[in-house]
Protein backbone atom coordinates (compact mmCIF):
# COMPACT_ATOMS: atom_id res chain seq x y z
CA UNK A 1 -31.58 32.09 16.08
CA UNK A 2 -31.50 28.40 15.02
CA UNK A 3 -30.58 25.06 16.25
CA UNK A 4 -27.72 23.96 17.54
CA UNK A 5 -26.58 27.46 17.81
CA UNK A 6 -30.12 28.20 20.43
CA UNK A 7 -29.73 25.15 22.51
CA UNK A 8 -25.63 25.45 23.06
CA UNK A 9 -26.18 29.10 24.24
CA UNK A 10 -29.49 28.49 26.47
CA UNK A 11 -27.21 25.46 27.90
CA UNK A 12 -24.28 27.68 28.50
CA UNK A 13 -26.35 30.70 29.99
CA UNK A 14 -28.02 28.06 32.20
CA UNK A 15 -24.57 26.77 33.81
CA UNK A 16 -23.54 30.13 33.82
CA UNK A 17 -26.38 31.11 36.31
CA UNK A 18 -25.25 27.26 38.41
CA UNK A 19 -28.52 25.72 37.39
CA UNK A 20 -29.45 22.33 36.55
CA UNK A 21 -31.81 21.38 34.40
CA UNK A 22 -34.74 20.16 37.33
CA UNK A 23 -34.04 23.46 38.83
CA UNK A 24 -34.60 25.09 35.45
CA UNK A 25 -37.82 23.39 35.20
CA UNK A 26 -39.06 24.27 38.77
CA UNK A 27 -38.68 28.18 37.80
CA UNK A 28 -39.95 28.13 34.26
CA UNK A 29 -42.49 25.43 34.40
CA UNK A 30 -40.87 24.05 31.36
CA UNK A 31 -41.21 19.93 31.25
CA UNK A 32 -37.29 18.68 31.48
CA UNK A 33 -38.07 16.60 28.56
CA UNK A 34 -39.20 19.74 26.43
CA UNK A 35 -35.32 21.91 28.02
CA UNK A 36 -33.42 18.14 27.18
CA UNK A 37 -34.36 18.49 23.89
CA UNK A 38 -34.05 22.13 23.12
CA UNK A 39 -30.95 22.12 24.91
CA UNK A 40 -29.60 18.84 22.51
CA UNK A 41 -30.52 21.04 19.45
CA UNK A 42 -33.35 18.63 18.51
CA UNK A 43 -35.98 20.89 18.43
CA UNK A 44 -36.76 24.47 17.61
CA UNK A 45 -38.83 25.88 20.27
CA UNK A 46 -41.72 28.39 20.15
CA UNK A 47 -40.60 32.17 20.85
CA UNK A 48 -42.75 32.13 23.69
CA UNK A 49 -40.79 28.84 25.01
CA UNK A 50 -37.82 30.89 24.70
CA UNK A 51 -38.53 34.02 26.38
CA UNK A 52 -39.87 31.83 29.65
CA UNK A 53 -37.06 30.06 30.09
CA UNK A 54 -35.32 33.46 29.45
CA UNK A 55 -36.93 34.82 31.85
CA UNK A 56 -36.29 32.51 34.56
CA UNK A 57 -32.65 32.63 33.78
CA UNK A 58 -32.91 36.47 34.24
CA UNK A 59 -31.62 37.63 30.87
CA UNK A 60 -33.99 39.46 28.61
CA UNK A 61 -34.28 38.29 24.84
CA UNK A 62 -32.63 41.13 23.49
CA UNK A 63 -29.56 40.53 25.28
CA UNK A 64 -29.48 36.94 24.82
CA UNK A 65 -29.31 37.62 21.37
CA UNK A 66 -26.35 40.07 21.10
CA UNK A 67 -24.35 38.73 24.29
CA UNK A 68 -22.26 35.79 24.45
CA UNK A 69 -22.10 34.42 27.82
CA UNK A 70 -18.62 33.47 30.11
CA UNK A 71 -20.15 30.12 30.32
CA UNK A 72 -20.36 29.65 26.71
CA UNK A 73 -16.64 30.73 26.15
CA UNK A 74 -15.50 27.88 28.53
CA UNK A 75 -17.85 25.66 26.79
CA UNK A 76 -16.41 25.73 23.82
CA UNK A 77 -13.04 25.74 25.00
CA UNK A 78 -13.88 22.37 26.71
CA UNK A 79 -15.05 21.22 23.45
CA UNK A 80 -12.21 22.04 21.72
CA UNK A 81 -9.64 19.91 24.26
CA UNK A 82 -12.35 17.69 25.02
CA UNK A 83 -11.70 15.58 21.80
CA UNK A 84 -8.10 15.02 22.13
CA UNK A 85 -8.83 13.73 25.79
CA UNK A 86 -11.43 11.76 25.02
CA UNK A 87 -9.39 10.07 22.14
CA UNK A 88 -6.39 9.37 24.16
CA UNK A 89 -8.88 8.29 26.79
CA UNK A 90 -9.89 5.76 24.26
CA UNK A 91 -6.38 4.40 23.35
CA UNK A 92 -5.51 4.10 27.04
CA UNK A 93 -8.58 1.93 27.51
CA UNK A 94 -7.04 -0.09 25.13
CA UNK A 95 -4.30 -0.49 26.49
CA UNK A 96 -5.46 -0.80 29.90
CA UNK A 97 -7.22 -3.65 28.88
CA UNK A 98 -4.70 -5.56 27.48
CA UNK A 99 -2.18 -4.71 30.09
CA UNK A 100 -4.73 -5.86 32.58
CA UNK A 101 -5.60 -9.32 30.80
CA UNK A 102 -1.62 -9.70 30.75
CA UNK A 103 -1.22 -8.98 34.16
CA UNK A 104 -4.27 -11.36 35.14
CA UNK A 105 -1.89 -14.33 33.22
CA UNK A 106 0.81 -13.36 35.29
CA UNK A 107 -1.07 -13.82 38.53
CA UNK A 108 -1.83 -17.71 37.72
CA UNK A 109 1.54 -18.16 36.64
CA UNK A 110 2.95 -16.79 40.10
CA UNK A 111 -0.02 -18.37 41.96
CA UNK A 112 0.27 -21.92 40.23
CA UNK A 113 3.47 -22.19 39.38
CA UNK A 114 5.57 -20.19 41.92
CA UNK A 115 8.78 -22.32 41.78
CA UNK A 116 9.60 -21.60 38.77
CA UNK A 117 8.91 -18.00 38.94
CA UNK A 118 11.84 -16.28 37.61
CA UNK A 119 13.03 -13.30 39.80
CA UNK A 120 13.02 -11.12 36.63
CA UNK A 121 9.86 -11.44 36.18
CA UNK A 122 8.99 -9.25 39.30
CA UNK A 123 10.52 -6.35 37.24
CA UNK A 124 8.29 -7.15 34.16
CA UNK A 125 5.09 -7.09 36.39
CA UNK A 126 6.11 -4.15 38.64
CA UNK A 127 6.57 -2.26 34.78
CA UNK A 128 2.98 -3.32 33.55
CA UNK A 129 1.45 -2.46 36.89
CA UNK A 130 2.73 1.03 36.43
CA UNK A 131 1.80 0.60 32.71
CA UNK A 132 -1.72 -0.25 33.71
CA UNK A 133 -2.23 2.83 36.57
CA UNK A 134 -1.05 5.45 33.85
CA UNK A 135 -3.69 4.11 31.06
CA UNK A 136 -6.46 3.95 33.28
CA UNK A 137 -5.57 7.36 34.77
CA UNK A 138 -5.98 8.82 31.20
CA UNK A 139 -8.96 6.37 30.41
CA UNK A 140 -10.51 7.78 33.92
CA UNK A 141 -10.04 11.22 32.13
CA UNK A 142 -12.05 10.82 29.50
CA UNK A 143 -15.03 9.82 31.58
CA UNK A 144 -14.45 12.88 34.07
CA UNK A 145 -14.71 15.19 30.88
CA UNK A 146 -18.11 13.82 29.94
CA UNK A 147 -18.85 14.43 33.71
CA UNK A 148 -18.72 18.04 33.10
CA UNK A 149 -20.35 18.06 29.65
CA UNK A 150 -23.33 16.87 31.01
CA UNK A 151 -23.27 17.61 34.27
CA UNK A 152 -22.80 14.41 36.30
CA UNK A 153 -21.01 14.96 39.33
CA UNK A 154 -20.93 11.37 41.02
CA UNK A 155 -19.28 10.54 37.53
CA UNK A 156 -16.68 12.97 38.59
CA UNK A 157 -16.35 11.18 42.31
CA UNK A 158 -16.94 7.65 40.84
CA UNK A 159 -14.10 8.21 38.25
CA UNK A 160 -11.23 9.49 40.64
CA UNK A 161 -12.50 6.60 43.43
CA UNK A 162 -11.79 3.95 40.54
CA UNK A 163 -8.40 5.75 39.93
CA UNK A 164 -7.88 5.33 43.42
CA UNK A 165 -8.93 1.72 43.55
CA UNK A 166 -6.82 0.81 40.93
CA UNK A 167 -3.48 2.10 42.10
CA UNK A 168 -3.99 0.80 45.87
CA UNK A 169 -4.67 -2.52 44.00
CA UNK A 170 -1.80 -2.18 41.56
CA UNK A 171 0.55 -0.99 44.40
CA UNK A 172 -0.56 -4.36 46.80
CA UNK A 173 -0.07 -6.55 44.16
CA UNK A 174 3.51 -5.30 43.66
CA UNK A 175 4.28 -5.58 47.06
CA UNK A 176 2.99 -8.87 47.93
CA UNK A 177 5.26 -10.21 44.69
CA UNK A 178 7.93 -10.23 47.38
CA UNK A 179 6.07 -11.89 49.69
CA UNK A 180 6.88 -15.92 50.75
CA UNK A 181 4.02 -16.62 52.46
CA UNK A 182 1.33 -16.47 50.10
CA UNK A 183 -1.40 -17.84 52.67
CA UNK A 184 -1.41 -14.51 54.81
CA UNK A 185 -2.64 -12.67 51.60
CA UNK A 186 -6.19 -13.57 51.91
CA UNK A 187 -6.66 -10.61 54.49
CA UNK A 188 -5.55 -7.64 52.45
CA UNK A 189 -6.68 -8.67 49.15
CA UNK A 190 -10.34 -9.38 50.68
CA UNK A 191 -11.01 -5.74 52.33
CA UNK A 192 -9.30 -4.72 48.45
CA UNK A 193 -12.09 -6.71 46.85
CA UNK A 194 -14.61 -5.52 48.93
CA UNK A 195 -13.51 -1.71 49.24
CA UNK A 196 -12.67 -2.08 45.40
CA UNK A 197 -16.43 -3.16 44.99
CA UNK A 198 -18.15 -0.72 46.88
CA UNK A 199 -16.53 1.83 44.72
CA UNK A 200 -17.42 0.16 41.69
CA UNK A 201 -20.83 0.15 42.39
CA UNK A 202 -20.42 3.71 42.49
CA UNK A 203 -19.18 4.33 39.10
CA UNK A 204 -21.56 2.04 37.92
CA UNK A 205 -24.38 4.05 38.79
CA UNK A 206 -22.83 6.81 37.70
CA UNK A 207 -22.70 5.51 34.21
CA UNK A 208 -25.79 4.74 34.32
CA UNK A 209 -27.21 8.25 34.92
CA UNK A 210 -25.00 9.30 31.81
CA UNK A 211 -27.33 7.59 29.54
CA UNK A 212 -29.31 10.84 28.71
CA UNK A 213 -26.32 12.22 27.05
CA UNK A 214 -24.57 8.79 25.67
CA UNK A 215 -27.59 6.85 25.30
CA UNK A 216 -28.00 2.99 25.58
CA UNK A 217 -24.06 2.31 25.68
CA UNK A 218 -23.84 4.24 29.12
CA UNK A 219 -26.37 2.41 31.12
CA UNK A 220 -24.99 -0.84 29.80
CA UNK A 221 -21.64 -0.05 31.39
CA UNK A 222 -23.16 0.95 34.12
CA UNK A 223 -24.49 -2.30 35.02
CA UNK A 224 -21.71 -4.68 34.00
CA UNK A 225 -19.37 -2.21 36.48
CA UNK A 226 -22.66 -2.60 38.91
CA UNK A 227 -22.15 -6.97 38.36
CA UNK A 228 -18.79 -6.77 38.79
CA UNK A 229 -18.97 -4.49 41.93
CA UNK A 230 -21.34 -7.15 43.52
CA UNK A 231 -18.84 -9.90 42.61
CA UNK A 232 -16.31 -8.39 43.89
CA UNK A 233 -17.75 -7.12 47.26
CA UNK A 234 -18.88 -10.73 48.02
CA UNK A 235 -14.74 -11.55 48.21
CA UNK A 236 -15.43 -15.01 47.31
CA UNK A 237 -17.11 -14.22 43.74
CA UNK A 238 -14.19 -11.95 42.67
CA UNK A 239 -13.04 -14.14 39.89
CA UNK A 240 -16.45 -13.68 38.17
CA UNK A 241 -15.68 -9.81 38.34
CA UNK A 242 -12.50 -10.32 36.21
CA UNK A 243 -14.59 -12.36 33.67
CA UNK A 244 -16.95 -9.40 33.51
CA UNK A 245 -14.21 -6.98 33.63
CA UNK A 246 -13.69 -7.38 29.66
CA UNK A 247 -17.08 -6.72 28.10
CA UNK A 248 -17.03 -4.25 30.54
CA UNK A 249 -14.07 -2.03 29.38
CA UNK A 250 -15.21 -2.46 26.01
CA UNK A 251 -18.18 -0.68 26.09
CA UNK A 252 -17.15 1.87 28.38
CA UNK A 253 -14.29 2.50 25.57
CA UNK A 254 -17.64 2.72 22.69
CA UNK A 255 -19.15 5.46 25.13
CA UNK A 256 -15.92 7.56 25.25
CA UNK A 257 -15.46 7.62 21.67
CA UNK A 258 -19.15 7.91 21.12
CA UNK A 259 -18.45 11.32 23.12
CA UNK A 260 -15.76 12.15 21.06
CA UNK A 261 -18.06 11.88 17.98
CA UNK A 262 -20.31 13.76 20.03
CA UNK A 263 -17.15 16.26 20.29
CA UNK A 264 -16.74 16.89 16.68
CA UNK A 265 -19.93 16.75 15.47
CA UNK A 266 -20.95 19.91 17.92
CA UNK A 267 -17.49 21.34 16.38
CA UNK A 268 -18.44 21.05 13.05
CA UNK A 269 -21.99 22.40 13.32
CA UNK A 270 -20.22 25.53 15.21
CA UNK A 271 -17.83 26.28 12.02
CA UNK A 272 -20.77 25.39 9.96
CA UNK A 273 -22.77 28.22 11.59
CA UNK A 274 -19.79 30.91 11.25
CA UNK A 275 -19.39 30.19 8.16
């Protein structure tokens, strides 16, 4: 059997038996380094390499080679959706981040210049905030696919706490729109910053512990969402987390469509194989 087709399967028996790749390494004896990059497809292992790690996944070589596992079924199936979700995660990063820069001109102009705030322009911001929960809800997607791909679980919890940041954030700034005493609002949008923050910091580390499967581009997300989750949990250095904020969605945008390259290439090597 050759690379990719090797690595995809050992990878799928592997989460099919609820390991993880230290816990592979503590019953085979295999470095991590040496199962990262059979796994990946980068090398071609010894027989000998194969059969240990067979054997500490309990499935003898001859099956291996003649069985197709449960796990590998789902697999691909994720594969095959994952690319349209990570691509529409993609656009509605985008968008997100243009809705959000919009939104962020919208606060000044309410802040500064609240006189001649038009009442009409309550219903334009109440439609972008709802705009701007719906494309980060997809974007969040994208990021809780590559959770499962490579086996990240704070991703997972990081990704649905931002989700949840952002719509208790999108829902207070809605309400306090009808709000005439703009003074009181330094309470609830300071435990926001601060809970918003702690979360961030969250995700942030999370990204950064995707950078064995998305490289470079992950762990530099992961500390610009770190940055801004210190700015923003100090309550008084929150506008520095909004200047952050943009480099910040850009990149994380790169590492979901580097995934969805990541997507098609594995595709295209499995039609290249059953060919």
């Amino acid at each position: 059997m050759q690379q990719p087709e090797l690595g995809r399967r050992l990878t799928a028996l592997r989460k099919e038996r609820n390991l993880t790749q230290e816990e592979l390494v503590e019953k085979s004896h295999v470095s991590v380094r040496t199962i990262q990059r059979i796994e990946a497809g980068e090398v071609l292992p010894r027989m000998s390499t194969v059969k240990i790690l067979l054997e500490a996944l309990g499935e003898s070589y001859e099956t291996f080679l003649t069985k197709p596992t449960n796990m590998e079924t789902r697999t691909e199936q994720l594969e095959h959706s994952g690319r349209g979700i990570l691509l529409t995660a993609v656009i509605a990063g985008a968008i997100y981040l243009a809705v959000e820069i919009s939104l962020g001109a919208l606060d000044i102009a309410w802040l500064t210049k609240e006189r001649d705030w038009e009442p009409w322009l309550n219903m334009v911001y109440i439609g972008l905030t709802v705009v701007m929960m719906a494309a980060y809800t997809l974007f969040a997607r994208g990021f809780i696919l590559l959770s499962k791909l490579f086996e990240n679980k704070l991703l997972t919890i990081g990704a649905y706490l931002m989700m949840a940041a952002v719509i208790g954030v999108g829902i207070l700034d809605c309400v306090t729109l009808f709000s005439g005493d703009t003074e009181r609002l330094w309470l609830p949008y300071s435990i926001a910053a601060a809970v918003s923050g702690a979360l961030t910091l969250v995700f942030g580390i999370a990204l950064i512990r995707l950078q064995d499967g998305m490289g470079e581009l992950s762990r530099v997300a992961g500390i610009l969402e770190i940055l801004i989750g210190c700015a923003l949990v100090t309550v008084i250095l929150f506008f520095i987390a909004y200047v952050i904020m943009i480099p910040a969605i850009v990149v994380e945008i790169l590492v979901l469509y580097r995934g969805y390259e990541y997507l098609s290439k594995s595709t295209a090597n499995q039609v290249a194989l059953s060919a």
